[in-house]
PDB file of N, CA and C in Angstrom:
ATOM      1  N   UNK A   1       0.838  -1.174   0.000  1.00  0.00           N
ATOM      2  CA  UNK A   1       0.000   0.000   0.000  1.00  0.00           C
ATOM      3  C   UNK A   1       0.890   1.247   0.000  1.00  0.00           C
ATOM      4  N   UNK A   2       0.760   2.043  -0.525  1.00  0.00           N
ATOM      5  CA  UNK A   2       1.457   3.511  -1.351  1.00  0.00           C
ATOM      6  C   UNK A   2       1.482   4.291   0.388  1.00  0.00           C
ATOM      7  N   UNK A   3       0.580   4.074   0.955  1.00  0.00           N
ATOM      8  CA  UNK A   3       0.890   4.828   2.382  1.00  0.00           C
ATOM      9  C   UNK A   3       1.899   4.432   3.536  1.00  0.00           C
ATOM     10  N   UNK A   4       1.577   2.436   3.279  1.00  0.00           N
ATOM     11  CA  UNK A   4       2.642   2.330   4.327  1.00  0.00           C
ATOM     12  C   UNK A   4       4.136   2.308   3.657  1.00  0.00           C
ATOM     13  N   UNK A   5       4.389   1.996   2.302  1.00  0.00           N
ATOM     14  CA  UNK A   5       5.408   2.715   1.899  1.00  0.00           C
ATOM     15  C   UNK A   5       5.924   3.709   2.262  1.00  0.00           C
ATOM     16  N   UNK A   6       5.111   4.757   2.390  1.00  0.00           N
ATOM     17  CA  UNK A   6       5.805   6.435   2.698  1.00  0.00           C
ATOM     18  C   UNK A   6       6.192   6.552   4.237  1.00  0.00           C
ATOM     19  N   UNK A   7       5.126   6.051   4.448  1.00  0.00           N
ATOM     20  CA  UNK A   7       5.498   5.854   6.220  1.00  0.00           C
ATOM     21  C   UNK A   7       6.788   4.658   6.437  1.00  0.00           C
ATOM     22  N   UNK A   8       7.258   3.864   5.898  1.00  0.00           N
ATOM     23  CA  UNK A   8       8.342   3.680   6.000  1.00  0.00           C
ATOM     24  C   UNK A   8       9.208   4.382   5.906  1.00  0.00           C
ATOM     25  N   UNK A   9       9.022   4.630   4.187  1.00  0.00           N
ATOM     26  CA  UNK A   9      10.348   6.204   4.124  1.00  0.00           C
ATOM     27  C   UNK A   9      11.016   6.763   5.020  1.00  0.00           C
ATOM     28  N   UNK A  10       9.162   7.535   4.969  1.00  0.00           N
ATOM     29  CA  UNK A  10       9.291   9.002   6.239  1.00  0.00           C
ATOM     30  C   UNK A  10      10.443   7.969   7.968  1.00  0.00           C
ATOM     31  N   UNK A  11      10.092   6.947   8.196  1.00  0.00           N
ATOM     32  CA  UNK A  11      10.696   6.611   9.424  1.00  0.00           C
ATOM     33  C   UNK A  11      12.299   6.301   9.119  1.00  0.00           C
ATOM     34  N   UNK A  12      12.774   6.181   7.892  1.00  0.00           N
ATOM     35  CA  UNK A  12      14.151   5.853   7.563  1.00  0.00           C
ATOM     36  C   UNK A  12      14.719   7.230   7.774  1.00  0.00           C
ATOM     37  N   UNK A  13      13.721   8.588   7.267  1.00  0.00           N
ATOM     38  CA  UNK A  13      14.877   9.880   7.359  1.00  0.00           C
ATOM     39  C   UNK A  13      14.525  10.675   9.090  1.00  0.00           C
ATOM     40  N   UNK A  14      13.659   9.854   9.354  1.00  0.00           N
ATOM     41  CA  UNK A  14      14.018  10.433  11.095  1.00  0.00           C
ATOM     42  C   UNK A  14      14.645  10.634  11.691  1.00  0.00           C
ATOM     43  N   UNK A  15      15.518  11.456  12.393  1.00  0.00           N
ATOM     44  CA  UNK A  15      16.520  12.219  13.551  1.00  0.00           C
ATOM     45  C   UNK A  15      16.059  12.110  14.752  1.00  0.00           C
ATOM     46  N   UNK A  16      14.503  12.187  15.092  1.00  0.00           N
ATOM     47  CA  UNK A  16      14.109  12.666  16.571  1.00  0.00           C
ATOM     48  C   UNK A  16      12.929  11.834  16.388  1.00  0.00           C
ATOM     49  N   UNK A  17      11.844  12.624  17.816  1.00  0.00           N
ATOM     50  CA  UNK A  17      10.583  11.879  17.586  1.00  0.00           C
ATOM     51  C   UNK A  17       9.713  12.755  16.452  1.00  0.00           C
ATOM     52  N   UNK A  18       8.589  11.529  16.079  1.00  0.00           N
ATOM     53  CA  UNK A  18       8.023  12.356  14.874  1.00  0.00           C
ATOM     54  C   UNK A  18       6.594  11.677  15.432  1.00  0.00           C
ATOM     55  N   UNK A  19       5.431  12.124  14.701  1.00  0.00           N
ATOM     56  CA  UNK A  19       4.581  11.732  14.815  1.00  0.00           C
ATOM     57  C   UNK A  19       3.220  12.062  13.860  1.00  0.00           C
ATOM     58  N   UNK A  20       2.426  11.378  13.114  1.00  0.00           N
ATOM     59  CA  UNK A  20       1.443  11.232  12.377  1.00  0.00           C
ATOM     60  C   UNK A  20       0.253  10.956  12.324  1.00  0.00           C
ATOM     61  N   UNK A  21      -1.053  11.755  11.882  1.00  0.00           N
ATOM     62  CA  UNK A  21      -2.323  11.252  12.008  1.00  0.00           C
ATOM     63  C   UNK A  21      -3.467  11.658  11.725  1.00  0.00           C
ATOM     64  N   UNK A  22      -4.564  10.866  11.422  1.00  0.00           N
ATOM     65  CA  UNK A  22      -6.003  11.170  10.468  1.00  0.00           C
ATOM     66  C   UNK A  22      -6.130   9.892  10.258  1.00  0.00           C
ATOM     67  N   UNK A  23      -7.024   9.978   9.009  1.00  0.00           N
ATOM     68  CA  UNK A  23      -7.785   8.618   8.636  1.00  0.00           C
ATOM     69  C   UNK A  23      -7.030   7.757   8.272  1.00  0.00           C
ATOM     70  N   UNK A  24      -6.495   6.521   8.601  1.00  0.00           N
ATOM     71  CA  UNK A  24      -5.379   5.379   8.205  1.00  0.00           C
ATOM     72  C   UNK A  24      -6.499   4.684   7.321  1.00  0.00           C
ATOM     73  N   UNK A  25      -7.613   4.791   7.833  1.00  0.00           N
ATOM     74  CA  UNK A  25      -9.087   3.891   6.919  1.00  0.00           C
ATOM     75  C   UNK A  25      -8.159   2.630   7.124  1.00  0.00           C
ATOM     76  N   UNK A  26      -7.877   2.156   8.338  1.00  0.00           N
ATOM     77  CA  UNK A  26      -7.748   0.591   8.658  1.00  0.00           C
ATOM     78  C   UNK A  26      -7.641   0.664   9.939  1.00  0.00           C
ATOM     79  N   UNK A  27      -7.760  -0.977  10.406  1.00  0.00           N
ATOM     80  CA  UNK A  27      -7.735  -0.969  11.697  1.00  0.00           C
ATOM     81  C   UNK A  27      -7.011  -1.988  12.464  1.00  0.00           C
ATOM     82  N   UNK A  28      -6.112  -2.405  13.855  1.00  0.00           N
ATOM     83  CA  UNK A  28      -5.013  -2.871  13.956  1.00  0.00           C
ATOM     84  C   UNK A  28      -6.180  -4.053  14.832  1.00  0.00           C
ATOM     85  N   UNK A  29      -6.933  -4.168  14.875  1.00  0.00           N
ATOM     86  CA  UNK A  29      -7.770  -5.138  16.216  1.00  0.00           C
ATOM     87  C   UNK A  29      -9.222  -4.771  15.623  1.00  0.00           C
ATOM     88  N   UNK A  30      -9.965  -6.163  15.815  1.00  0.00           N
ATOM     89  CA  UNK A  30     -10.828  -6.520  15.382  1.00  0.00           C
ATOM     90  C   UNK A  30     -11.657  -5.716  16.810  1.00  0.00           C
ATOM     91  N   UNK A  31     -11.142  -5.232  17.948  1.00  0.00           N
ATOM     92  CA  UNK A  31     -12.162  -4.650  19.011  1.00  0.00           C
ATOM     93  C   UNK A  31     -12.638  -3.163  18.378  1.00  0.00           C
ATOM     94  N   UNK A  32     -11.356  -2.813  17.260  1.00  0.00           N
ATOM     95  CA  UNK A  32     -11.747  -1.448  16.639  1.00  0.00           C
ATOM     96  C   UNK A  32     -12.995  -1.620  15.625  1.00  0.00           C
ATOM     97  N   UNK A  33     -13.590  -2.269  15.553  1.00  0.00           N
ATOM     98  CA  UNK A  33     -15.426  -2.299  14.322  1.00  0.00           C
ATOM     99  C   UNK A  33     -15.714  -3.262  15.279  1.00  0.00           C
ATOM    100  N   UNK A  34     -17.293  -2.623  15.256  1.00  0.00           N
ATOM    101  CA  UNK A  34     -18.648  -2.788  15.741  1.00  0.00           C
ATOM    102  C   UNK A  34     -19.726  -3.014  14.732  1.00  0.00           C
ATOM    103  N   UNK A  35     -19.967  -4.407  14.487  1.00  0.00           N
ATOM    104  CA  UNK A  35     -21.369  -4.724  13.400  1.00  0.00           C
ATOM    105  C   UNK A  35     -20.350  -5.117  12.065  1.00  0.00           C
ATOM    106  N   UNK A  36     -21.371  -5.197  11.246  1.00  0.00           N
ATOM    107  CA  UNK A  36     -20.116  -5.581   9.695  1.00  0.00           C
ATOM    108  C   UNK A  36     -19.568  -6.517   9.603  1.00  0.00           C
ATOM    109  N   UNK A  37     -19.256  -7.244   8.630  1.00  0.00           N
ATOM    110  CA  UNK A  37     -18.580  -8.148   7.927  1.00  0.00           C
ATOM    111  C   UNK A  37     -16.813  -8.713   9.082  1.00  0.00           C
ATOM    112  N   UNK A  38     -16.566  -9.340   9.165  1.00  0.00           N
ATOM    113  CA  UNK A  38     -15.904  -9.434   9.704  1.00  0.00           C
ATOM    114  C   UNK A  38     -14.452  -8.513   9.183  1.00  0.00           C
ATOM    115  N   UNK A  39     -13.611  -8.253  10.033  1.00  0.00           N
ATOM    116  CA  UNK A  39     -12.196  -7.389   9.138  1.00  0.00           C
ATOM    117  C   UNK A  39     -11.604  -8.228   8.245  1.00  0.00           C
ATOM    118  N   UNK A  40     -10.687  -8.105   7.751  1.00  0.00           N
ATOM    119  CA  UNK A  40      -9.923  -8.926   7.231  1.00  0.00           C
ATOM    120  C   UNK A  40      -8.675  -8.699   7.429  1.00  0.00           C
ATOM    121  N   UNK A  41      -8.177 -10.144   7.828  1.00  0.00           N
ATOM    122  CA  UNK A  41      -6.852  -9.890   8.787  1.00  0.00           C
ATOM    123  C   UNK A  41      -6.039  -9.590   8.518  1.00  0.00           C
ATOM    124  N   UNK A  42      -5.611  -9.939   7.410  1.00  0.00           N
ATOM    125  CA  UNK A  42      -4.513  -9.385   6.085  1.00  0.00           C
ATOM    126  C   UNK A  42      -4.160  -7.846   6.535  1.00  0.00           C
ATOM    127  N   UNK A  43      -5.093  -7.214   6.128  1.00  0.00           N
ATOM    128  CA  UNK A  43      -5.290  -5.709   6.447  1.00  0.00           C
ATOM    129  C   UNK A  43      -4.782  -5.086   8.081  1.00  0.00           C
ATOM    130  N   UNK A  44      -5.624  -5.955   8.764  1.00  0.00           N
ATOM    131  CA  UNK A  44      -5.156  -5.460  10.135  1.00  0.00           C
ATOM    132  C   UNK A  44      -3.595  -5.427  10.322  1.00  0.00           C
ATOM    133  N   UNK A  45      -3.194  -6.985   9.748  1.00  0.00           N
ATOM    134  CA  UNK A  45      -1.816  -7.090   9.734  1.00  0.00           C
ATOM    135  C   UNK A  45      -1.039  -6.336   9.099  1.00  0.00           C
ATOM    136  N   UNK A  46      -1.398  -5.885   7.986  1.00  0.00           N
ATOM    137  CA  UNK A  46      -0.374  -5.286   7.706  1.00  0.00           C
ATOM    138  C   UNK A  46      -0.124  -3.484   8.145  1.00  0.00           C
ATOM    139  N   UNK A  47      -1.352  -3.368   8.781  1.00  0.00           N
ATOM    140  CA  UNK A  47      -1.324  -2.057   9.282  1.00  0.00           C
ATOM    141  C   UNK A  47       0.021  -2.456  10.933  1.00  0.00           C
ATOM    142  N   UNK A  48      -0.333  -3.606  11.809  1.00  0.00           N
ATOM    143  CA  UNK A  48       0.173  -3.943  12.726  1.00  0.00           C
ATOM    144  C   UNK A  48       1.809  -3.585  12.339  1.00  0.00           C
ATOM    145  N   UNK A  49       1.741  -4.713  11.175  1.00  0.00           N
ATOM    146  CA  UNK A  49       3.278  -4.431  11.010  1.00  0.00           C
ATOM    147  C   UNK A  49       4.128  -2.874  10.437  1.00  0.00           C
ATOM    148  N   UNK A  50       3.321  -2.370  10.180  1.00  0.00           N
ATOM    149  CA  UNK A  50       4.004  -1.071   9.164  1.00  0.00           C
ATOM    150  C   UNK A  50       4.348  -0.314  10.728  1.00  0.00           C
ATOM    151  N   UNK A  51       2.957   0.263  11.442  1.00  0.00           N
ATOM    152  CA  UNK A  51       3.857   0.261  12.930  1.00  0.00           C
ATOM    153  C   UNK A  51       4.773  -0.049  13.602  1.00  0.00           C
ATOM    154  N   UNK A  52       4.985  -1.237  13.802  1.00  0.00           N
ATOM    155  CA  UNK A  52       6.092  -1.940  14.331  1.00  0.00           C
ATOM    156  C   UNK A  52       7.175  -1.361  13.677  1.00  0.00           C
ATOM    157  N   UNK A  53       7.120  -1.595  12.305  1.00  0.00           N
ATOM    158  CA  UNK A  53       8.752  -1.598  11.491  1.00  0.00           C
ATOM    159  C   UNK A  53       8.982  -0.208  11.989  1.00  0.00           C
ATOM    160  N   UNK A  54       8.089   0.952  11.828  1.00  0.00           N
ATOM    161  CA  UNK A  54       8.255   2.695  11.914  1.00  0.00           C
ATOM    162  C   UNK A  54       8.351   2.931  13.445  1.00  0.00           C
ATOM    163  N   UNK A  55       8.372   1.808  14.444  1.00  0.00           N
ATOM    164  CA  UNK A  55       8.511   2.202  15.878  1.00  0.00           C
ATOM    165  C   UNK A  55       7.561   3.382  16.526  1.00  0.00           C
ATOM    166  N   UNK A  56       6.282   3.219  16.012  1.00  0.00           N
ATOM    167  CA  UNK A  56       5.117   4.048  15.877  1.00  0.00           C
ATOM    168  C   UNK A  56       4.525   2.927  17.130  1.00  0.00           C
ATOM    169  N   UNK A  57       4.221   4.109  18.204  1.00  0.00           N
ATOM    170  CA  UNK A  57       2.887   4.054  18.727  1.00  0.00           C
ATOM    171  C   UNK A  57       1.918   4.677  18.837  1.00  0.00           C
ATOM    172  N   UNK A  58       0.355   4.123  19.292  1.00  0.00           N
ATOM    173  CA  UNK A  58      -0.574   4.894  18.970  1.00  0.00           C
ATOM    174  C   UNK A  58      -0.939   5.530  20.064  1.00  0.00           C
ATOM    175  N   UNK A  59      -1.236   6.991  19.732  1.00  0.00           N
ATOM    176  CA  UNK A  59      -0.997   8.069  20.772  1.00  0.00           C
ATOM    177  C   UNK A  59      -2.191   8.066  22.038  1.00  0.00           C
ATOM    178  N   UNK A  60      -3.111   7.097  21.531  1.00  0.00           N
ATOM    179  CA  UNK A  60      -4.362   6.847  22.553  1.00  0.00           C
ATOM    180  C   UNK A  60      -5.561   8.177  21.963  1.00  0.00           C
ATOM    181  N   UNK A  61      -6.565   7.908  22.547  1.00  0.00           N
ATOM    182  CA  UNK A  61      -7.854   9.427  22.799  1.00  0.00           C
ATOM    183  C   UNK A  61      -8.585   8.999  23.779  1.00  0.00           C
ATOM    184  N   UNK A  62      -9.250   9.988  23.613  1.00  0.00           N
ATOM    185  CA  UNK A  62     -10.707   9.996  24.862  1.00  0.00           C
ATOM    186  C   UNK A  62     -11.790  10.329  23.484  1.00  0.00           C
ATOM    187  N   UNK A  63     -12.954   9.894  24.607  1.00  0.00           N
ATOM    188  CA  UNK A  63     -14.117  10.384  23.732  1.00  0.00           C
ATOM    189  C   UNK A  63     -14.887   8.673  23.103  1.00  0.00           C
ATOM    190  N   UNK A  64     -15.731   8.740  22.140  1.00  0.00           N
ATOM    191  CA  UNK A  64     -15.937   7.862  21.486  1.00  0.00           C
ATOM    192  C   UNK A  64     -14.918   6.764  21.359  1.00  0.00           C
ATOM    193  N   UNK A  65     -15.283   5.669  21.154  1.00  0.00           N
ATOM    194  CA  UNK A  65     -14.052   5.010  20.660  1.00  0.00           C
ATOM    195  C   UNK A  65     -14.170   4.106  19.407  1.00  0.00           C
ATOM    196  N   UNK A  66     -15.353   4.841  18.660  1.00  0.00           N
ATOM    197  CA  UNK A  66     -14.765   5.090  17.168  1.00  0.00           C
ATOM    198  C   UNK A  66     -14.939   5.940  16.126  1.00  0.00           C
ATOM    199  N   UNK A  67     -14.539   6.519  15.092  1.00  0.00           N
ATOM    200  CA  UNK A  67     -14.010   7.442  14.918  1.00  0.00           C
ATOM    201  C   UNK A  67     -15.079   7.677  13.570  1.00  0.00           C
ATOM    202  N   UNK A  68     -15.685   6.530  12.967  1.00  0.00           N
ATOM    203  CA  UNK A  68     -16.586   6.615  11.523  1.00  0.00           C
ATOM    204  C   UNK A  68     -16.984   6.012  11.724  1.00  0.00           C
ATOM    205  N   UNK A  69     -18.649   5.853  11.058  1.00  0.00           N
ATOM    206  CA  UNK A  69     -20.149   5.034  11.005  1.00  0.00           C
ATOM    207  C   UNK A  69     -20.493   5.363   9.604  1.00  0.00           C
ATOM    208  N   UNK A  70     -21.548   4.211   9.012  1.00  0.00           N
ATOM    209  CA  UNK A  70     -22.252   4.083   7.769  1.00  0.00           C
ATOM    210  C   UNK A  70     -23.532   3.973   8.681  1.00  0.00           C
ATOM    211  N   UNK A  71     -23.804   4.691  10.454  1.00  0.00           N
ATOM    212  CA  UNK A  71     -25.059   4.224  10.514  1.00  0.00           C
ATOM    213  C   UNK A  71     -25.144   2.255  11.077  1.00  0.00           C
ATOM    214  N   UNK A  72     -24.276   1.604  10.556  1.00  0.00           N
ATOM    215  CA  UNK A  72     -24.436   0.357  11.070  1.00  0.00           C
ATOM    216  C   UNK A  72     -23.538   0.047  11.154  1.00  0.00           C
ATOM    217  N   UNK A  73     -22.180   0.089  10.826  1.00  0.00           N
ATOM    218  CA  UNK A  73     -21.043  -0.201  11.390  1.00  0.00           C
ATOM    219  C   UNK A  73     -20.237   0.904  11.689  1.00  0.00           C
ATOM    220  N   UNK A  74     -19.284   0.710  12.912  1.00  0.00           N
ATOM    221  CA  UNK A  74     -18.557   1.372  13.554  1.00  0.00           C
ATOM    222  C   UNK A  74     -16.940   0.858  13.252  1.00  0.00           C
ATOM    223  N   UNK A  75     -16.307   2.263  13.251  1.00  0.00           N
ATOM    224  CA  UNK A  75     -14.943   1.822  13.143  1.00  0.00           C
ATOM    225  C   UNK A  75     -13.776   3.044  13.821  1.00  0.00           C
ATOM    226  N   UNK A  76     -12.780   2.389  14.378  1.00  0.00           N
ATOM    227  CA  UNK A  76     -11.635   3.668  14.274  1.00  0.00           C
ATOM    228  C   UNK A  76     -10.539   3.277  13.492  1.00  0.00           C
ATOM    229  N   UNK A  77     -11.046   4.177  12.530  1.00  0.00           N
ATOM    230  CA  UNK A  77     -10.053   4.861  11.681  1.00  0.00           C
ATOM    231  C   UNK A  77      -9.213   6.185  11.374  1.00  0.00           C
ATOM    232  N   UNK A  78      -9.507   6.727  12.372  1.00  0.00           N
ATOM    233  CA  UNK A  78      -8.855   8.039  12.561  1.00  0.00           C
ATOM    234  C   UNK A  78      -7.842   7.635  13.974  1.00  0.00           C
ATOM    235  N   UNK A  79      -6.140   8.305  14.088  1.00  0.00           N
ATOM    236  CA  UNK A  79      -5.783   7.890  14.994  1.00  0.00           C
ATOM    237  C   UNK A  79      -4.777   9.029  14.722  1.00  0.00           C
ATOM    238  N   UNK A  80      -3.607   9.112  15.730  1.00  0.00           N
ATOM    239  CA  UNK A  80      -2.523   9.368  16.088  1.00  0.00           C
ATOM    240  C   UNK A  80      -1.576   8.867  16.617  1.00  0.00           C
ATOM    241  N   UNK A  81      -0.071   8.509  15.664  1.00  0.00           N
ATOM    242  CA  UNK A  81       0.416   7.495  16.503  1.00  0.00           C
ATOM    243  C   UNK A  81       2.102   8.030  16.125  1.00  0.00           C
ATOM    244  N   UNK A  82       2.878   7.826  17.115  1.00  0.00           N
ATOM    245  CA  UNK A  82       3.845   8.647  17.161  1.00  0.00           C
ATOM    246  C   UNK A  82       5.311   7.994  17.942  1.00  0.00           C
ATOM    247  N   UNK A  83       6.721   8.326  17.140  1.00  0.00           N
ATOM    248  CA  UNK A  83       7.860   7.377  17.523  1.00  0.00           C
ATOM    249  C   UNK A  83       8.447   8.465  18.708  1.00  0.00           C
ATOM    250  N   UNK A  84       8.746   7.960  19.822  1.00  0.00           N
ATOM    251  CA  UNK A  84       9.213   8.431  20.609  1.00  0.00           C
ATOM    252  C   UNK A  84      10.845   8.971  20.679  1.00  0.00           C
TER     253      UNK A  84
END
């Protein structure tokens, strides 16, 4: 995927901490969607791993805990997640 590409990049020319965030439109845990088709794990995974490799964690929120609805399913896809 063309994003976690860049987000690799971006973590190869890092100096310090950095940090990134908005709609990833994926999700790392099946506790993130409510209703709907099941995830598909593929996806989760590879969001899991692009983190890992970029030493990205996710910065947490308050509030709702998810971020977009069609009305019947729930999801977070909006996040902030950031290398220390």
């Amino acid at each position: 995927m063309e994003l976690w590409n860049s987000l690799r990049l971006l973590s190869l020319d890092m100096q310090g901490p950095w940090m990134v965030g908005g709609d990833f439109n994926a999700i790392v845990s099946v506790a993130e969607r409510l209703n709907g088709a099941p995830p598909h794990g593929g996806s989760m995974e590879d969001f899991a791993v692009i983190l890992l490799d970029c030493g990205l964690l996710d910065a947490g929120f308050e509030g709702n805990n998810f971020t977009w609805t069609n009305n019947h399913m729930f999801q977070r896809l909006d996040r902030v997640v950031y290398n220390p």
